[in-house]
C-alpha atoms as a PDB file:
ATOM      1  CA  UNK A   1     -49.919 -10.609   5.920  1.00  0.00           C
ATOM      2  CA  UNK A   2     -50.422 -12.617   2.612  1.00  0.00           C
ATOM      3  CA  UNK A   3     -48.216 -14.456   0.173  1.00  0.00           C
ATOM      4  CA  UNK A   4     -49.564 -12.651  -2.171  1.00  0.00           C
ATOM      5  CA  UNK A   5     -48.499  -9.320  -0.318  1.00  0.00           C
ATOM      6  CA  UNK A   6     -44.410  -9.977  -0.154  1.00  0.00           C
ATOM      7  CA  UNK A   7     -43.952  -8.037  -2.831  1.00  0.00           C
ATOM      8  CA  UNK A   8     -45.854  -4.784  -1.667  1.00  0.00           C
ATOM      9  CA  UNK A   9     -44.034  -5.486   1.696  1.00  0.00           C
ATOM     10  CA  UNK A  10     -40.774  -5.689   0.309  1.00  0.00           C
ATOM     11  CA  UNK A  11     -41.546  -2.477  -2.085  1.00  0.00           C
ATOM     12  CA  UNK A  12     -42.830  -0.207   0.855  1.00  0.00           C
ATOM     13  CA  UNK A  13     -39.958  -1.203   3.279  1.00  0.00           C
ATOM     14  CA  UNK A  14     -37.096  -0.310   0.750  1.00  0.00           C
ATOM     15  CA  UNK A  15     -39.083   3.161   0.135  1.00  0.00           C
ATOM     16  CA  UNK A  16     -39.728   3.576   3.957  1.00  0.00           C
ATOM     17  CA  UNK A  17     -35.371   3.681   3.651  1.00  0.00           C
ATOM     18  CA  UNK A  18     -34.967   0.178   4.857  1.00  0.00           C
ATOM     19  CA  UNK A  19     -32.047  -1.825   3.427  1.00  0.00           C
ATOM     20  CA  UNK A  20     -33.812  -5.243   3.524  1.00  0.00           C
ATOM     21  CA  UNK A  21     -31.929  -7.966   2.379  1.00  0.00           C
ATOM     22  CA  UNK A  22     -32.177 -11.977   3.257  1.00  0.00           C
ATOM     23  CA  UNK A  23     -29.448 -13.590   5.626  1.00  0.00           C
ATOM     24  CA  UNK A  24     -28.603 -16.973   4.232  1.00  0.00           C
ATOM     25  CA  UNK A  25     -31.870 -18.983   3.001  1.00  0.00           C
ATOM     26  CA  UNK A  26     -34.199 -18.521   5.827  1.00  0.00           C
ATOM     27  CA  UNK A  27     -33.650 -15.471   7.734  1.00  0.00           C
ATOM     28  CA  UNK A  28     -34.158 -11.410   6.682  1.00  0.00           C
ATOM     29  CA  UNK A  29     -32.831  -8.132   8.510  1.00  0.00           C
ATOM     30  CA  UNK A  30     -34.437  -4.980   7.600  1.00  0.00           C
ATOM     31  CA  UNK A  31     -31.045  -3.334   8.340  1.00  0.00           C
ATOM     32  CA  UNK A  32     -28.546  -1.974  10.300  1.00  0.00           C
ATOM     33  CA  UNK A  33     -30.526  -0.453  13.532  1.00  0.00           C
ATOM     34  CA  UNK A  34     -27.336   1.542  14.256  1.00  0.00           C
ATOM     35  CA  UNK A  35     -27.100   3.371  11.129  1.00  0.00           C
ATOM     36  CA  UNK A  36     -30.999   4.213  10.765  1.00  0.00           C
ATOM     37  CA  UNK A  37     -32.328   7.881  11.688  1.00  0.00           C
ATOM     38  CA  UNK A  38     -35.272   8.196  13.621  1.00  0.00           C
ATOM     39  CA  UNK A  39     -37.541   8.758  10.617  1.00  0.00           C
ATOM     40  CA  UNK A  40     -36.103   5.881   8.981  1.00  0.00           C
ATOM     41  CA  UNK A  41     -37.398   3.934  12.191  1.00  0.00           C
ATOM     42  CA  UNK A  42     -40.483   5.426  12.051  1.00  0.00           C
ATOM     43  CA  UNK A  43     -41.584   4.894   8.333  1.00  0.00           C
ATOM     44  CA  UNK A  44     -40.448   0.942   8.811  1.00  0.00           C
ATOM     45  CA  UNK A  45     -43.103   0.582  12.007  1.00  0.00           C
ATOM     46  CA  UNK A  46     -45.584   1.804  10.171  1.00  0.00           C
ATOM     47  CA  UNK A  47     -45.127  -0.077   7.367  1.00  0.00           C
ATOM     48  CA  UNK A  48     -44.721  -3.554   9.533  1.00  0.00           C
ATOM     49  CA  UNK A  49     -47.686  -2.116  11.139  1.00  0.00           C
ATOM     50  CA  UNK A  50     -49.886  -1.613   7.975  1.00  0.00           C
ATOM     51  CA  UNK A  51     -49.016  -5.491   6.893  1.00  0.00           C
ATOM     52  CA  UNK A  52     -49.094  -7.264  10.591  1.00  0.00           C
ATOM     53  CA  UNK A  53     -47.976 -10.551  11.544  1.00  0.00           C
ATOM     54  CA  UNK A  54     -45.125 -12.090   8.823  1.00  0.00           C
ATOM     55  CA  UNK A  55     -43.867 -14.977  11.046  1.00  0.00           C
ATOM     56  CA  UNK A  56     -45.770 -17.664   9.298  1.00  0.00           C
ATOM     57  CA  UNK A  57     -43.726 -16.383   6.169  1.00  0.00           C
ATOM     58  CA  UNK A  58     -40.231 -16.134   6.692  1.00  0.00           C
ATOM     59  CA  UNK A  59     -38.513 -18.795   4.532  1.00  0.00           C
ATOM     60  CA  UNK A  60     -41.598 -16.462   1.774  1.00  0.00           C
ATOM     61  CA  UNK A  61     -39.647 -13.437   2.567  1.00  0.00           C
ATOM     62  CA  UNK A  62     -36.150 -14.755   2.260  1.00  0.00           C
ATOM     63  CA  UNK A  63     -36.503 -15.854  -1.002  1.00  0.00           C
ATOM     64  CA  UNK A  64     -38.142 -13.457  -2.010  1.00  0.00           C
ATOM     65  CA  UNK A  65     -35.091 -11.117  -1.142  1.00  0.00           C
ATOM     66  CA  UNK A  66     -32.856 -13.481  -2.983  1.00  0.00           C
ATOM     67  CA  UNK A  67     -34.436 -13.917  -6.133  1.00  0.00           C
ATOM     68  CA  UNK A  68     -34.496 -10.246  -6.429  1.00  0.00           C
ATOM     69  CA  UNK A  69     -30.524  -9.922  -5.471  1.00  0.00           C
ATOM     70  CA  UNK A  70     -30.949  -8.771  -2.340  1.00  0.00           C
ATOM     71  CA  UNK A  71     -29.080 -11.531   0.340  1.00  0.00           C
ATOM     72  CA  UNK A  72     -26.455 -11.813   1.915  1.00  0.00           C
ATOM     73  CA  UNK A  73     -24.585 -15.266   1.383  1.00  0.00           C
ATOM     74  CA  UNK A  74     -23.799 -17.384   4.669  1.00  0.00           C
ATOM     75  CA  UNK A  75     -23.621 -21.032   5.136  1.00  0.00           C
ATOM     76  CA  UNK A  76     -26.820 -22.264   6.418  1.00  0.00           C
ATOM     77  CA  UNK A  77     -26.762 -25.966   6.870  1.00  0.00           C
ATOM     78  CA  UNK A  78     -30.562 -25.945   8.466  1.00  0.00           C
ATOM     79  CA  UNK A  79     -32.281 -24.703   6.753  1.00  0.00           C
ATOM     80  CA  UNK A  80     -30.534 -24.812   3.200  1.00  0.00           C
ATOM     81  CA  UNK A  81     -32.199 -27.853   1.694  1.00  0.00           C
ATOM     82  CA  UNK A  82     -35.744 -26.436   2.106  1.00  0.00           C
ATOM     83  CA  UNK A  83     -36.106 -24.818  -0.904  1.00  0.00           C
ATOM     84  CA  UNK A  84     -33.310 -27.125  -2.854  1.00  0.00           C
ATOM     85  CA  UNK A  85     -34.856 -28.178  -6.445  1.00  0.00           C
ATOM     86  CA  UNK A  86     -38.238 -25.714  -6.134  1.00  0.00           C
ATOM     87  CA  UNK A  87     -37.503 -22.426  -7.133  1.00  0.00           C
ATOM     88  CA  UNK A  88     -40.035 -20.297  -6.040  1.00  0.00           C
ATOM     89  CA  UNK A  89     -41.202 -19.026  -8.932  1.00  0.00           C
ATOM     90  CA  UNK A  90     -42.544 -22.609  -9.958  1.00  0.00           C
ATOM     91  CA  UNK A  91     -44.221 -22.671  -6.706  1.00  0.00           C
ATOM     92  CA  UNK A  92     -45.379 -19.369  -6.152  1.00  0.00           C
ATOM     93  CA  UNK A  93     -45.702 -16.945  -9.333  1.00  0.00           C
ATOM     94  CA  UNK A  94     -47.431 -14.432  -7.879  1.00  0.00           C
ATOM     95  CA  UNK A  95     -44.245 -13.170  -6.716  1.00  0.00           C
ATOM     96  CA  UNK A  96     -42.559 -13.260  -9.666  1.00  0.00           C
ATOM     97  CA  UNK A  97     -44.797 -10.756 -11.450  1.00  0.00           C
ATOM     98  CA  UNK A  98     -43.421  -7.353  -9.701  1.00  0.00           C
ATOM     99  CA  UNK A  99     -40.594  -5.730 -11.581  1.00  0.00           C
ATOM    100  CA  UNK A 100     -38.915  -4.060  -8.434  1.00  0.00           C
END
């Protein structure tokens, strides 16, 4: 997966029924396992399928998830400086152009 792609990624796992949402400033869950049906399950593979490997962007992801309201708030005292004074959007405005 691409940069450039966290938007389309974020888009097709919220429409596969995923409740995606950032933990903190450098972590994501794609939701509660316990409370997803089998289709739900199903639709979210493929999807992480279709994009591949996301590792390399993570902290990407995270912020992605926050800038669009969709984060959970925990103390994070690791990771929290990374992004401190660089919003994304000044360093990466292709994702800033979707209007989820």
């Amino acid at each position: 997966m691409k940069r450039h792609e966290i938007p389309e990624f974020v888009a097709a796992i919220i429409a596969a029924g995923s409740n995606i949402c950032a933990i903190g400033s450098a972590h994501y869950c794609l939701g509660d396992d316990e409370d997803v049906s089998d289709e739900v399950r199903r639709n979210v593979n493929e999807v992480i399928e279709r994009f591949g490997d996301r590792s390399h962007l993570l902290l990407d992801i995270a912020q992605y998830l926050q800038l669009r309201g969709r984060c959970i708030d925990v103390p994070d005292p690791d990771c929290s400086m990374l992004f401190a004074g660089t919003p994304m959007s000044s360093n990466h405005p292709e994702l800033m152009a979707t209007g989820e």
